[in-house]
C-alpha atoms as a PDB file:
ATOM      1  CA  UNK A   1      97.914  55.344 168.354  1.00  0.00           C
ATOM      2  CA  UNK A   2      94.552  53.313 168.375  1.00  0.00           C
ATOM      3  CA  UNK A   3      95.577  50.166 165.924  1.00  0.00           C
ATOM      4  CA  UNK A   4      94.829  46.757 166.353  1.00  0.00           C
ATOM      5  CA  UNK A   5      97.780  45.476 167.307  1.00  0.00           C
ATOM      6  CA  UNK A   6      99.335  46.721 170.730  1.00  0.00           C
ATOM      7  CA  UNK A   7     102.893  46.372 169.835  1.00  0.00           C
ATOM      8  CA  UNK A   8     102.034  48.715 166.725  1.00  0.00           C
ATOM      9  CA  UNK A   9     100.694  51.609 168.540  1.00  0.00           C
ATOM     10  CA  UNK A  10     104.614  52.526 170.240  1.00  0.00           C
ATOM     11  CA  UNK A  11     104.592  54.560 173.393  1.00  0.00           C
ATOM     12  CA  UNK A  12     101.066  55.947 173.061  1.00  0.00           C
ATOM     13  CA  UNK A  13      99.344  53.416 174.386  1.00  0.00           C
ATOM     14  CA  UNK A  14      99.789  53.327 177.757  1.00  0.00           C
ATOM     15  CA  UNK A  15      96.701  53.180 179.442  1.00  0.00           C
ATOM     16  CA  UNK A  16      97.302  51.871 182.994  1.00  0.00           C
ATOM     17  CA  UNK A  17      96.327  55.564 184.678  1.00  0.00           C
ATOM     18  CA  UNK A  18      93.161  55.630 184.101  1.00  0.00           C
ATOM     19  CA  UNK A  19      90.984  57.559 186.465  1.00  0.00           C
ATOM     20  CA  UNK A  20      88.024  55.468 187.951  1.00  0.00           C
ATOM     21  CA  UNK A  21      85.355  56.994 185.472  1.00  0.00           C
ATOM     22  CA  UNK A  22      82.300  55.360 183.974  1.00  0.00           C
ATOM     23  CA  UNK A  23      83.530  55.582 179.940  1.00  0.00           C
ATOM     24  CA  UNK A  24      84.526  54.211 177.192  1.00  0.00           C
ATOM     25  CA  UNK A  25      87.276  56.620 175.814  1.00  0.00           C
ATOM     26  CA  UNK A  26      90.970  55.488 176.740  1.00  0.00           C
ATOM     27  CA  UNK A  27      92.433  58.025 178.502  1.00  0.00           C
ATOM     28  CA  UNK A  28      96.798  57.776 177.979  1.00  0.00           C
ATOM     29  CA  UNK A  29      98.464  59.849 180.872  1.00  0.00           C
ATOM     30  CA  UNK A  30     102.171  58.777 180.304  1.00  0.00           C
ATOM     31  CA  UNK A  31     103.245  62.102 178.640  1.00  0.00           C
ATOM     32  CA  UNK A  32     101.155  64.121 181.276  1.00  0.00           C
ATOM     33  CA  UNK A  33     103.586  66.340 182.895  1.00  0.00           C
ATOM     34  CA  UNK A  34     101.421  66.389 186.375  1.00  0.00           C
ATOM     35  CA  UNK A  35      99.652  70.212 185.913  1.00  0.00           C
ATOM     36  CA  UNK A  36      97.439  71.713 183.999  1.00  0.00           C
ATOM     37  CA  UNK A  37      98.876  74.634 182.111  1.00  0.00           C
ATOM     38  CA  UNK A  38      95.852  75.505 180.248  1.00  0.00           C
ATOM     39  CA  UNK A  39      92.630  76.254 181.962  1.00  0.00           C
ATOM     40  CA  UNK A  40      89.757  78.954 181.939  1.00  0.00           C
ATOM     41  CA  UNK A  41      88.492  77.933 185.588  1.00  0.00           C
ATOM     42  CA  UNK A  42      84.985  76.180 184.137  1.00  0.00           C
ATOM     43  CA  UNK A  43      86.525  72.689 184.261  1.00  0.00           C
ATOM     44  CA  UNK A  44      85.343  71.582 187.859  1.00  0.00           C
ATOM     45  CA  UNK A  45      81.959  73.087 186.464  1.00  0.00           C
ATOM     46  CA  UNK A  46      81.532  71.413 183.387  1.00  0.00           C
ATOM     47  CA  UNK A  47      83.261  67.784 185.036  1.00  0.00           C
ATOM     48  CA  UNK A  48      79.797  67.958 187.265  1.00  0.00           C
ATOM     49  CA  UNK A  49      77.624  69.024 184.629  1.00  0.00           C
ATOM     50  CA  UNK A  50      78.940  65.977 182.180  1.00  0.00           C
ATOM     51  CA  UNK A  51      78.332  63.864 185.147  1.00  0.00           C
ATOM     52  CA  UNK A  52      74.951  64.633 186.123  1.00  0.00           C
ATOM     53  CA  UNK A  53      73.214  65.671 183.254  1.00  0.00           C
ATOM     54  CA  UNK A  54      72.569  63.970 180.025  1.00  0.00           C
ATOM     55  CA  UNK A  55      73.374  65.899 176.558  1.00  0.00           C
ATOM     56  CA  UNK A  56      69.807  65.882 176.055  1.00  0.00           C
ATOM     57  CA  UNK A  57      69.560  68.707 179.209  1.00  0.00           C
ATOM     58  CA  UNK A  58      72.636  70.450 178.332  1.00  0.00           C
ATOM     59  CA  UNK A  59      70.629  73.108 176.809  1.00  0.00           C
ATOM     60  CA  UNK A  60      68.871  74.171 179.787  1.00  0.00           C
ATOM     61  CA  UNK A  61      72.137  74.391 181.623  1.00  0.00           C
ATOM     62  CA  UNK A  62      73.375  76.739 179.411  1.00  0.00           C
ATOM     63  CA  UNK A  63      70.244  78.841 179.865  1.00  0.00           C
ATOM     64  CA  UNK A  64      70.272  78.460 183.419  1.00  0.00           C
ATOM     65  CA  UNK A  65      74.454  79.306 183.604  1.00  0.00           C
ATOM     66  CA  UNK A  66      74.349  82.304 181.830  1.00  0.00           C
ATOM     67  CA  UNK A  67      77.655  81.345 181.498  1.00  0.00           C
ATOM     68  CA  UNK A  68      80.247  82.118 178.682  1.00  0.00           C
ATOM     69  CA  UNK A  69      82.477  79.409 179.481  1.00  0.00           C
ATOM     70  CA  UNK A  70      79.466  76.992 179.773  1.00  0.00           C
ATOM     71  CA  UNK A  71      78.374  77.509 176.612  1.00  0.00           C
ATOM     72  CA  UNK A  72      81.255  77.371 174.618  1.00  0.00           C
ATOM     73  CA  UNK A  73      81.994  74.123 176.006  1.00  0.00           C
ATOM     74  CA  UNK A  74      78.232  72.402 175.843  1.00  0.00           C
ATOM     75  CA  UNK A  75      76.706  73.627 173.138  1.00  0.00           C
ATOM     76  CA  UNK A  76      75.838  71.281 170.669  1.00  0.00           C
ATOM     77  CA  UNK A  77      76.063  73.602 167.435  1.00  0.00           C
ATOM     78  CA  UNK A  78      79.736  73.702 167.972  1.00  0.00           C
ATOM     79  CA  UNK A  79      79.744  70.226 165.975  1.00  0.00           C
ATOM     80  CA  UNK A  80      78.521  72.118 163.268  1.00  0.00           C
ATOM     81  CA  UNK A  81      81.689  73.267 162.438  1.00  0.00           C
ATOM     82  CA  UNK A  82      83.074  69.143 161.242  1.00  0.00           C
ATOM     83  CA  UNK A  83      79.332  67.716 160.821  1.00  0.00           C
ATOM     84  CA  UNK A  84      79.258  68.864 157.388  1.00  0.00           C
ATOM     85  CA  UNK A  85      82.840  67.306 155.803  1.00  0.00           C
ATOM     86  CA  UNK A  86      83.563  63.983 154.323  1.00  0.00           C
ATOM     87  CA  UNK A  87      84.448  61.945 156.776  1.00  0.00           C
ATOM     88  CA  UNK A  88      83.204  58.131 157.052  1.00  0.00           C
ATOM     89  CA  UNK A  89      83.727  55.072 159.188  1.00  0.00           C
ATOM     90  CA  UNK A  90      86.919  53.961 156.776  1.00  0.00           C
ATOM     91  CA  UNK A  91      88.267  57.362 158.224  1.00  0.00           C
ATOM     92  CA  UNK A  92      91.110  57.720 161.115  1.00  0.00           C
ATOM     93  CA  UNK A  93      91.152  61.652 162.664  1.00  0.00           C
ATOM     94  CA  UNK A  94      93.653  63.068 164.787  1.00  0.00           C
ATOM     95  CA  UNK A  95      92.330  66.230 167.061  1.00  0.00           C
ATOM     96  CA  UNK A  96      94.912  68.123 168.481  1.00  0.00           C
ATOM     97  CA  UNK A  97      93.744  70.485 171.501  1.00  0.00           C
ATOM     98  CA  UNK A  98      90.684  68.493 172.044  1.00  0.00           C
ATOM     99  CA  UNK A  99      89.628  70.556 174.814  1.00  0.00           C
ATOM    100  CA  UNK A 100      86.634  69.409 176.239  1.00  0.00           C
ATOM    101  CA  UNK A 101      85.294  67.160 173.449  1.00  0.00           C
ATOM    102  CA  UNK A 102      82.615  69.775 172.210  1.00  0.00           C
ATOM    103  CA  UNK A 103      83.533  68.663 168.803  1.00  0.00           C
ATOM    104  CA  UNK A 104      85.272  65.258 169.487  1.00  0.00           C
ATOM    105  CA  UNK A 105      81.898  63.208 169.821  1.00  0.00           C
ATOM    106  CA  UNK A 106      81.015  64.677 166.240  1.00  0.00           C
ATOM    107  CA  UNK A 107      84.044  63.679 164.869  1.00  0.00           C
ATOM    108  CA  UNK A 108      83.364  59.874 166.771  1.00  0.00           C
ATOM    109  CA  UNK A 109      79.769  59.524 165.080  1.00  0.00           C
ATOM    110  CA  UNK A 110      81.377  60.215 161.850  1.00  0.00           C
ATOM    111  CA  UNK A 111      84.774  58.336 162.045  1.00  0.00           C
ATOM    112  CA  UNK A 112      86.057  55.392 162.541  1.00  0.00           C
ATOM    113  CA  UNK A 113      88.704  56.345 165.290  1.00  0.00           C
ATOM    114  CA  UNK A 114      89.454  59.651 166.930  1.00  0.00           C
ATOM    115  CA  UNK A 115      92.522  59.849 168.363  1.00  0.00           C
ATOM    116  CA  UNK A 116      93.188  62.944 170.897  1.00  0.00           C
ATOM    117  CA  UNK A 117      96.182  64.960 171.764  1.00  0.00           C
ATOM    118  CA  UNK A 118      95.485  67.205 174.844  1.00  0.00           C
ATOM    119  CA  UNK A 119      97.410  69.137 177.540  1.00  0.00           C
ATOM    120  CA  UNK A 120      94.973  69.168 180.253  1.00  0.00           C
ATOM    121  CA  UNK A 121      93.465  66.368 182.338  1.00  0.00           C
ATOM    122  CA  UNK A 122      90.652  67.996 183.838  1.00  0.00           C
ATOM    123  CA  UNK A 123      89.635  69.265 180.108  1.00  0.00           C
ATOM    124  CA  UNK A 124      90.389  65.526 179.017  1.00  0.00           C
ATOM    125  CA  UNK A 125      88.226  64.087 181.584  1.00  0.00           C
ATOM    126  CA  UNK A 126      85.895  66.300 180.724  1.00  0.00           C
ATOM    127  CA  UNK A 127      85.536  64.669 177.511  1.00  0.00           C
ATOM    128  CA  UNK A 128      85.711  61.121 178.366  1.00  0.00           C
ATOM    129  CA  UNK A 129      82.468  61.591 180.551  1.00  0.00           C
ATOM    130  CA  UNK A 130      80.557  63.594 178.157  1.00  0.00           C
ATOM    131  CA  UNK A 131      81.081  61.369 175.085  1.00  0.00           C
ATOM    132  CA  UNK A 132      81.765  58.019 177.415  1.00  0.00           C
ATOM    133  CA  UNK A 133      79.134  56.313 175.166  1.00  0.00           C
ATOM    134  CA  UNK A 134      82.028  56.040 172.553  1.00  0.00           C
ATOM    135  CA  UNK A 135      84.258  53.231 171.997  1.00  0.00           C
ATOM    136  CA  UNK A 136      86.253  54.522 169.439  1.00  0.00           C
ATOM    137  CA  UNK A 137      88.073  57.564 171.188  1.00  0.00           C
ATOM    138  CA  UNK A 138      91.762  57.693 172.882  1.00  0.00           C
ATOM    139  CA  UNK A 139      92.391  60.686 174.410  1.00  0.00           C
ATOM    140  CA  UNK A 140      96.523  61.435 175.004  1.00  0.00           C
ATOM    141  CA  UNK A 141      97.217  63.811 177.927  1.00  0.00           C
ATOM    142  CA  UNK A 142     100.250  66.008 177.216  1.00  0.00           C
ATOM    143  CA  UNK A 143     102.343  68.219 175.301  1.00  0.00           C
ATOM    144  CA  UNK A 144     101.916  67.738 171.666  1.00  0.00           C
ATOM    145  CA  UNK A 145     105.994  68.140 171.032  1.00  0.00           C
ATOM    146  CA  UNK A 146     106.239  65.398 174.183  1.00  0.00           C
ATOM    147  CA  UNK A 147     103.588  62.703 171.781  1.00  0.00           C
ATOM    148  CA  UNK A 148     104.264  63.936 168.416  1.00  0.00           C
ATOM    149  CA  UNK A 149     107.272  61.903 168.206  1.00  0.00           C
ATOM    150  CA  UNK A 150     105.656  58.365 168.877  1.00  0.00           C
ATOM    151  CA  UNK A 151     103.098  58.649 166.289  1.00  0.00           C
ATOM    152  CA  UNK A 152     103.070  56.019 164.405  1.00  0.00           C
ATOM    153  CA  UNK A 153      99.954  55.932 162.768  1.00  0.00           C
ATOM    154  CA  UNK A 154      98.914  57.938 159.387  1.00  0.00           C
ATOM    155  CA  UNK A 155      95.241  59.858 159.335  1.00  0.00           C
ATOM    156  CA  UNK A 156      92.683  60.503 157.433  1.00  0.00           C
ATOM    157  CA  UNK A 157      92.253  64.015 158.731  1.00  0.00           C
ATOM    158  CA  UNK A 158      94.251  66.004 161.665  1.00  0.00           C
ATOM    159  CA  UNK A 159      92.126  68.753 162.842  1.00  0.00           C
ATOM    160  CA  UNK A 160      93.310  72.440 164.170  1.00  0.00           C
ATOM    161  CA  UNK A 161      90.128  74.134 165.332  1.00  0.00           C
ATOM    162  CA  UNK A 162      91.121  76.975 167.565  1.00  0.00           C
ATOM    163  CA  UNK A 163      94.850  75.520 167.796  1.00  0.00           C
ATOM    164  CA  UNK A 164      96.980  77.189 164.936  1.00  0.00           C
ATOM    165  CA  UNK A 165      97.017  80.280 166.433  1.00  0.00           C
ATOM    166  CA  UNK A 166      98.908  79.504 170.076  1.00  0.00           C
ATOM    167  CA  UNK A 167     101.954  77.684 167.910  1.00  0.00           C
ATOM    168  CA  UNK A 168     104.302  80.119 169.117  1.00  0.00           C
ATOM    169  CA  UNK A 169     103.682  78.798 172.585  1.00  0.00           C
ATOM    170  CA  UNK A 170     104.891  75.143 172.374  1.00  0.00           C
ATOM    171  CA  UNK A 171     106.433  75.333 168.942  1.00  0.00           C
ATOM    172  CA  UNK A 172     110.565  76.160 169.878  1.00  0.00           C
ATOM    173  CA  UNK A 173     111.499  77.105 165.880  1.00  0.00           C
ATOM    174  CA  UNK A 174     111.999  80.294 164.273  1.00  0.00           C
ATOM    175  CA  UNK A 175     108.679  80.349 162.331  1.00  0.00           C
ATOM    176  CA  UNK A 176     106.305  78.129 164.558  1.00  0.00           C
ATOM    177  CA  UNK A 177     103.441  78.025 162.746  1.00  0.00           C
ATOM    178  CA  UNK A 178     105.193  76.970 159.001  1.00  0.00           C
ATOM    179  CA  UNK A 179     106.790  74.220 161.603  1.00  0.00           C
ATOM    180  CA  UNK A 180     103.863  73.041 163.023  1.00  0.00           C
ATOM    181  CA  UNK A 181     102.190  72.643 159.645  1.00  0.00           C
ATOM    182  CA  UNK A 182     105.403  70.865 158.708  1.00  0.00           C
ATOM    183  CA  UNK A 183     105.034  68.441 161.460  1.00  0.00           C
ATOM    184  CA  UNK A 184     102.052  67.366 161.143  1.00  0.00           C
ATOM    185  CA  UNK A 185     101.993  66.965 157.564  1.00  0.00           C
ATOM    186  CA  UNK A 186     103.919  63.612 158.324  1.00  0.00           C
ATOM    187  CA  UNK A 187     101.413  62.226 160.155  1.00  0.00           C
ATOM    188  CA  UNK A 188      98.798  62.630 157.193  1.00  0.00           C
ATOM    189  CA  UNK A 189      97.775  59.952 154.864  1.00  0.00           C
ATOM    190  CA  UNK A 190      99.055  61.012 150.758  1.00  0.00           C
ATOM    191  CA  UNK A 191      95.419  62.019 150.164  1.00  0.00           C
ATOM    192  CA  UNK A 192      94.859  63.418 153.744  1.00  0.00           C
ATOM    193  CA  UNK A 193      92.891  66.630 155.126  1.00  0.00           C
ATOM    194  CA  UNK A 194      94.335  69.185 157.169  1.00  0.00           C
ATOM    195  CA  UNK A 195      91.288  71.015 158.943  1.00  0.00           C
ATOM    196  CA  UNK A 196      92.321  74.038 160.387  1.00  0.00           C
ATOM    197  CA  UNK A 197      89.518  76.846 162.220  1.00  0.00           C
ATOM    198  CA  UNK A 198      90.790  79.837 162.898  1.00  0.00           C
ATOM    199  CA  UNK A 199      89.866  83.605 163.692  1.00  0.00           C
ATOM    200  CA  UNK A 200      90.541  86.412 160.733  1.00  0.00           C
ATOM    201  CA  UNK A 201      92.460  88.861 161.896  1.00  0.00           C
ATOM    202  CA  UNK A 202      90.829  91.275 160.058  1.00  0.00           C
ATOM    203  CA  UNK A 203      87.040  89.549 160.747  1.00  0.00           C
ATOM    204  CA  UNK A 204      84.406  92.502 160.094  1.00  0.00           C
ATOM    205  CA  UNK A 205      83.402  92.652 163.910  1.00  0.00           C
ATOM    206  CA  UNK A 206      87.074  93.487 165.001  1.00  0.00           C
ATOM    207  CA  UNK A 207      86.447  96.495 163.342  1.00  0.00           C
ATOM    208  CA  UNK A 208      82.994  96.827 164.516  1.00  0.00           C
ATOM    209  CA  UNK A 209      84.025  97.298 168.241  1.00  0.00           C
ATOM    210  CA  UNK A 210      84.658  93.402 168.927  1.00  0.00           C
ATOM    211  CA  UNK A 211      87.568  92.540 171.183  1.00  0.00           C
ATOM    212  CA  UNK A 212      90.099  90.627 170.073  1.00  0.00           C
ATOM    213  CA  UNK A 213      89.299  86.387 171.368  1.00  0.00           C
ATOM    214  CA  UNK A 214      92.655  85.675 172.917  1.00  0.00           C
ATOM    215  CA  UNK A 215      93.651  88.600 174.307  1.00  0.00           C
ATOM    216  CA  UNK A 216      90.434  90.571 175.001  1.00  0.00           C
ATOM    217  CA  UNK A 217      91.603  94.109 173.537  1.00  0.00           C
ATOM    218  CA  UNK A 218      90.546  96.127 170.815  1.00  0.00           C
ATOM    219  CA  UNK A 219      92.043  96.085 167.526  1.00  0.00           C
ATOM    220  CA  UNK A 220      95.106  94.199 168.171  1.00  0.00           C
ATOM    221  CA  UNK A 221      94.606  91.768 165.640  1.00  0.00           C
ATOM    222  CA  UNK A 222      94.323  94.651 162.956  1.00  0.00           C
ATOM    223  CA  UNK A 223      97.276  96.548 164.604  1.00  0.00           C
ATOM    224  CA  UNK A 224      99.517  93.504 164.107  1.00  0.00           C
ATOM    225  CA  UNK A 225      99.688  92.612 167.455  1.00  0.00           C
ATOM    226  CA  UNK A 226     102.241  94.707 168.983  1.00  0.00           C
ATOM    227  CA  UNK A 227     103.827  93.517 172.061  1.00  0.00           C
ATOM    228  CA  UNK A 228     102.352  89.680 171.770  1.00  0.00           C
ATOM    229  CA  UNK A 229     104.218  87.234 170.733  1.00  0.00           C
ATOM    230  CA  UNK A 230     102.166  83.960 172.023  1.00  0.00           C
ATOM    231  CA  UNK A 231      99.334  84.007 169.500  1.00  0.00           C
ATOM    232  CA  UNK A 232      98.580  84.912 166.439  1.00  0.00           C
ATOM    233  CA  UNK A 233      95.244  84.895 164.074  1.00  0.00           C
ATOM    234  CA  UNK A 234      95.641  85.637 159.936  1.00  0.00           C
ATOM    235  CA  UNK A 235      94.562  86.436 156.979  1.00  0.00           C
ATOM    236  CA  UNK A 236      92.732  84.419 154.552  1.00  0.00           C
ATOM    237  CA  UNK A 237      96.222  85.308 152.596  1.00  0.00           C
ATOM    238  CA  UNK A 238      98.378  84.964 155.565  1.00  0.00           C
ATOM    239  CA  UNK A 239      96.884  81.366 155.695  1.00  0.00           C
ATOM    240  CA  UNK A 240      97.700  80.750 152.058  1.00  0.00           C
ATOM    241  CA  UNK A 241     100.862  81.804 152.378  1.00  0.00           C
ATOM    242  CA  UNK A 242     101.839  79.518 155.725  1.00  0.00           C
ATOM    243  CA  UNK A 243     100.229  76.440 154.088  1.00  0.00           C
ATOM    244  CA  UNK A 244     102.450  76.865 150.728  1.00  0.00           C
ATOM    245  CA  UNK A 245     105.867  77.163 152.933  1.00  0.00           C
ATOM    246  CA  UNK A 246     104.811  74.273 155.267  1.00  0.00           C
ATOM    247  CA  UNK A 247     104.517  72.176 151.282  1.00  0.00           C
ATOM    248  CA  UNK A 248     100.612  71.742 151.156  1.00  0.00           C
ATOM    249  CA  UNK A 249      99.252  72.292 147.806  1.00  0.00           C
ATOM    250  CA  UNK A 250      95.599  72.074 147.970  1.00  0.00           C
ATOM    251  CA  UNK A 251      93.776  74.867 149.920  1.00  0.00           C
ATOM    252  CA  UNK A 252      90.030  74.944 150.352  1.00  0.00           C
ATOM    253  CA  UNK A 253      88.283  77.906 152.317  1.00  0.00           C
ATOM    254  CA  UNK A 254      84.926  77.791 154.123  1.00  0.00           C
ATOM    255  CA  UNK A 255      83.564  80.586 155.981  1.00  0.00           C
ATOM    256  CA  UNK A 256      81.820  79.929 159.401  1.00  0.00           C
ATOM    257  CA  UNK A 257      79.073  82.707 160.579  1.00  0.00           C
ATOM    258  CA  UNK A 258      78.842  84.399 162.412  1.00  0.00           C
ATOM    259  CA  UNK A 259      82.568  82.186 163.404  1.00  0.00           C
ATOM    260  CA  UNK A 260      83.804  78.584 163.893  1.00  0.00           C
ATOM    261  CA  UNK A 261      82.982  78.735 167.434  1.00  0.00           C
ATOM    262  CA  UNK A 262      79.088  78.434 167.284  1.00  0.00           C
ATOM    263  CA  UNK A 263      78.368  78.486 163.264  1.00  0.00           C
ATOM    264  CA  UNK A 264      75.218  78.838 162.351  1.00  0.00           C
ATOM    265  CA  UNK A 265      76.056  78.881 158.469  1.00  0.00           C
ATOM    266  CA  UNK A 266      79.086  77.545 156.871  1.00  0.00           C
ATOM    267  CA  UNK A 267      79.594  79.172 153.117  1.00  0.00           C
ATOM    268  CA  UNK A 268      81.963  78.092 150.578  1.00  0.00           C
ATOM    269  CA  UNK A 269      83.641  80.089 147.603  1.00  0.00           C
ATOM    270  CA  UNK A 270      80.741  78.239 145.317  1.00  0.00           C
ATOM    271  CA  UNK A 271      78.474  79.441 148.043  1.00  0.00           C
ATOM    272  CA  UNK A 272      78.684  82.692 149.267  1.00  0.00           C
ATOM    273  CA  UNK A 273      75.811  84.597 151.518  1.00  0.00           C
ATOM    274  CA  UNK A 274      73.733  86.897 150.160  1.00  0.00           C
ATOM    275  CA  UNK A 275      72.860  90.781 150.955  1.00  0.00           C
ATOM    276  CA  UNK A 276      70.172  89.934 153.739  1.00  0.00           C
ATOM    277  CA  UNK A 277      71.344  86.929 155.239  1.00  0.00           C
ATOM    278  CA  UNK A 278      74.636  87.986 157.626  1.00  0.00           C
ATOM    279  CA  UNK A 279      71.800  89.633 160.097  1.00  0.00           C
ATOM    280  CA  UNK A 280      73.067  87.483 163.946  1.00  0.00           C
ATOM    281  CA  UNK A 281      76.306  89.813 164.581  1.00  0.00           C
ATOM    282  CA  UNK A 282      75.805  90.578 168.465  1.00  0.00           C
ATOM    283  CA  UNK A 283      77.104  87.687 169.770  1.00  0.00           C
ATOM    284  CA  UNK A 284      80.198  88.268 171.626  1.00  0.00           C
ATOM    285  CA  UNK A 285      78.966  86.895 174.725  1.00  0.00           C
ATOM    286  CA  UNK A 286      82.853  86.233 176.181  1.00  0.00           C
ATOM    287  CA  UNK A 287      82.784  90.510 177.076  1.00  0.00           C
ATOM    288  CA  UNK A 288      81.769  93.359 176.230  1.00  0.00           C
ATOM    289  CA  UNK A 289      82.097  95.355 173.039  1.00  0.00           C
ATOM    290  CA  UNK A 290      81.818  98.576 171.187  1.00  0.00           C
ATOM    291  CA  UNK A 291      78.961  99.266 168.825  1.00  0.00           C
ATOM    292  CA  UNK A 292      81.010 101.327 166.068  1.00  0.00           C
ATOM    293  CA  UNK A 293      78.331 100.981 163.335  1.00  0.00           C
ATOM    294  CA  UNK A 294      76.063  98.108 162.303  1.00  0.00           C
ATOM    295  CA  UNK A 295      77.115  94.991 161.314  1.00  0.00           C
ATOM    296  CA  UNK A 296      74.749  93.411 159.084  1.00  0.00           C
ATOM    297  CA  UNK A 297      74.869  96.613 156.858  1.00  0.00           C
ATOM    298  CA  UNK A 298      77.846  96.298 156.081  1.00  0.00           C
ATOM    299  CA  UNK A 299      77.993  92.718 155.594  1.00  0.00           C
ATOM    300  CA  UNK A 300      75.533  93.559 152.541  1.00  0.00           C
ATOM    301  CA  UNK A 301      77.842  96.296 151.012  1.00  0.00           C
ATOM    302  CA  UNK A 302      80.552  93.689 151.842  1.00  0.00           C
ATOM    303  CA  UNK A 303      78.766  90.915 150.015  1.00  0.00           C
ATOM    304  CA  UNK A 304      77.157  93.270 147.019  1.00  0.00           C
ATOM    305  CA  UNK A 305      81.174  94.261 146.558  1.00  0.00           C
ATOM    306  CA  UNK A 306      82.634  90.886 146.610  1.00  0.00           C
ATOM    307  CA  UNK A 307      84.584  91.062 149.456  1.00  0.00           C
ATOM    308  CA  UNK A 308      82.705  88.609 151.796  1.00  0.00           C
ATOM    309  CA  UNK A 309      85.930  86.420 152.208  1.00  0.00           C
ATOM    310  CA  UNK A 310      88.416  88.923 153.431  1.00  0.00           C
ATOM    311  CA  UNK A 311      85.872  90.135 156.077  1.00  0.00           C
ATOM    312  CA  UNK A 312      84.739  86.976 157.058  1.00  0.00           C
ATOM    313  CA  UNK A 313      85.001  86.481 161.025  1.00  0.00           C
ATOM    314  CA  UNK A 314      86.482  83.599 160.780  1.00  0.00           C
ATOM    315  CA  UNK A 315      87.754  80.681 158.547  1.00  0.00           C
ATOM    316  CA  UNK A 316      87.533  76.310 158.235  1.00  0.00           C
ATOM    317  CA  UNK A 317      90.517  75.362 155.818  1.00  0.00           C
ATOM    318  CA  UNK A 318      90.935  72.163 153.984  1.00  0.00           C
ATOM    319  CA  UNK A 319      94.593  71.966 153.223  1.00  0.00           C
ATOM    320  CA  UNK A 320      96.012  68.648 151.649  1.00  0.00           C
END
């Protein structure tokens, strides 16, 4: 997608649609089907914002917002969730669903290219002004099945953050998510990272009166989400098992908290919390919740019986 030599890169690397924007990142429109399919209404928003404010002053737009969507978008500790691997300048990533780039300038500081697969342009353009200080960044509007087949290159990591679970949707196979996994295992290097952030389905604060992220009701996630078939979150089991039938063999788990989407502590199986620390649980600030008994209590019973990783809100998985 991003090599040195044009013929190399295939299809991917057609970059004569570029909007008139002062940046750096490539933008590659040719597999942009002419709508955006996947929006939450922000984007006009956070294109101004990106524009007129430096990153520096994000922070007191987010204040000033009061704004969910605002947040999720600008804040800077959703690097957090990436800032903490491996990854060096000798390192090619692949992010699929970049969104708007919350976490793709993270992955550029650390990386030598970052290569982008996403369906929207507004949320692409997004991204290109934000992190337009960065040279090493190609962002590819369109369907992932529509690009996925002109990849050429191999990576260093391929990252999933918040992506896994809508497989269903552009996946056409009879087990989506084992295909997806499948798929982009080819695009991996031998020694190559899989990153995938995810909800648990059966994260503590579900339980606690939380609403379920993608679909905003209670308990579904727990209940096996009846009637849904467009996303799904899992287990810390469920994840095991889909990585072993896609052919991965090495699984790592990390456990974002209070979740992947604004960590403030990422814990490892070598490094789990302690009765004390799980104490920032009221943070759903996407709705409104029930308050079915307290959190941080039973984190520590949780914790004291060694069951911190099936609660755990959420989960970062190195699979290789």
């Amino acid at each position: 997608m991003n090599g040195e030599n044009k013929e190399s890169r295939g299809n991917i690397d057609n970059m004569d649609n570029i909007d008139n924007i002062d940046s750096m990142v490539k933008i590659n429109y040719e597999y942009y089907s002419g709508s955006d399919l996947y929006l939450d209404g922000s984007e006009d928003t956070l294109l101004d914002i990106v524009t007129n404010y430096t990153k520096e002053e994000y922070s007191s737009v987010i204040e000033e917002k009061k704004d969910w969507a605002i947040l999720y978008h600008l804040s800077e500790v959703r690097g957090n969730i990436v800032s903490f691997l491996p990854i060096t300048k000798e390192d090619d990533v692949l992010e699929i669903g970049a969104g708007c780039g919350a976490i793709t300038g993270t992955l550029a500081d650390m990386a030598r290219s970052v290569d982008c697969i996403e369906l929207s342009k507004k949320r692409s353009l997004v991204n290109a002004v934000r992190n337009k200080e960065y040279d090493n960044i190609t962002i590819n509007v369109g369907n992932f099945q529509d690009i996925e087949p002109n990849i050429e290159k191999k990576y260093d990591y391929i990252t999933l953050i918040g992506v896994l679970e809508y497989a269903a949707s552009y996946i056409a196979a009879k087990e989506p998510y084992v295909e997806f996994l499948k798929i982009i295992k080819k695009h991996l290097k031998e020694d190559g990272k899989l990153i995938i952030a995810i909800e648990n389905k059966y994260g503590l604060k579900y339980f606690a009166g939380c609403r379920e992220d993608h679909l905003a009701t209670f308990f579904s996630g727990i209940e096996g989400y009846m009637n849904c078939d467009s996303v799904r979150t899992f287990s810390k089991n469920g994840l095991e098992k889909l990585s072993k039938d896609a052919g991965y063999k090495d699984i790592e788990f990390y456990y974002p908290y209070p979740d992947y989407k604004l960590p403030l502590a990422i814990y490892s199986d070598d490094f789990l919390p302690e009765a004390g620390e799980l104490n920032v649980n009221l943070r759903n600030f996407d709705s409104d919740r029930m308050l079915l008994f307290d959190e941080s209590n039973a984190f520590d019973n949780i914790i004291s019986d060694g069951m911190f990783d099936f609660f755990s809100n959420s989960f970062l998985v190195l699979i290789g």
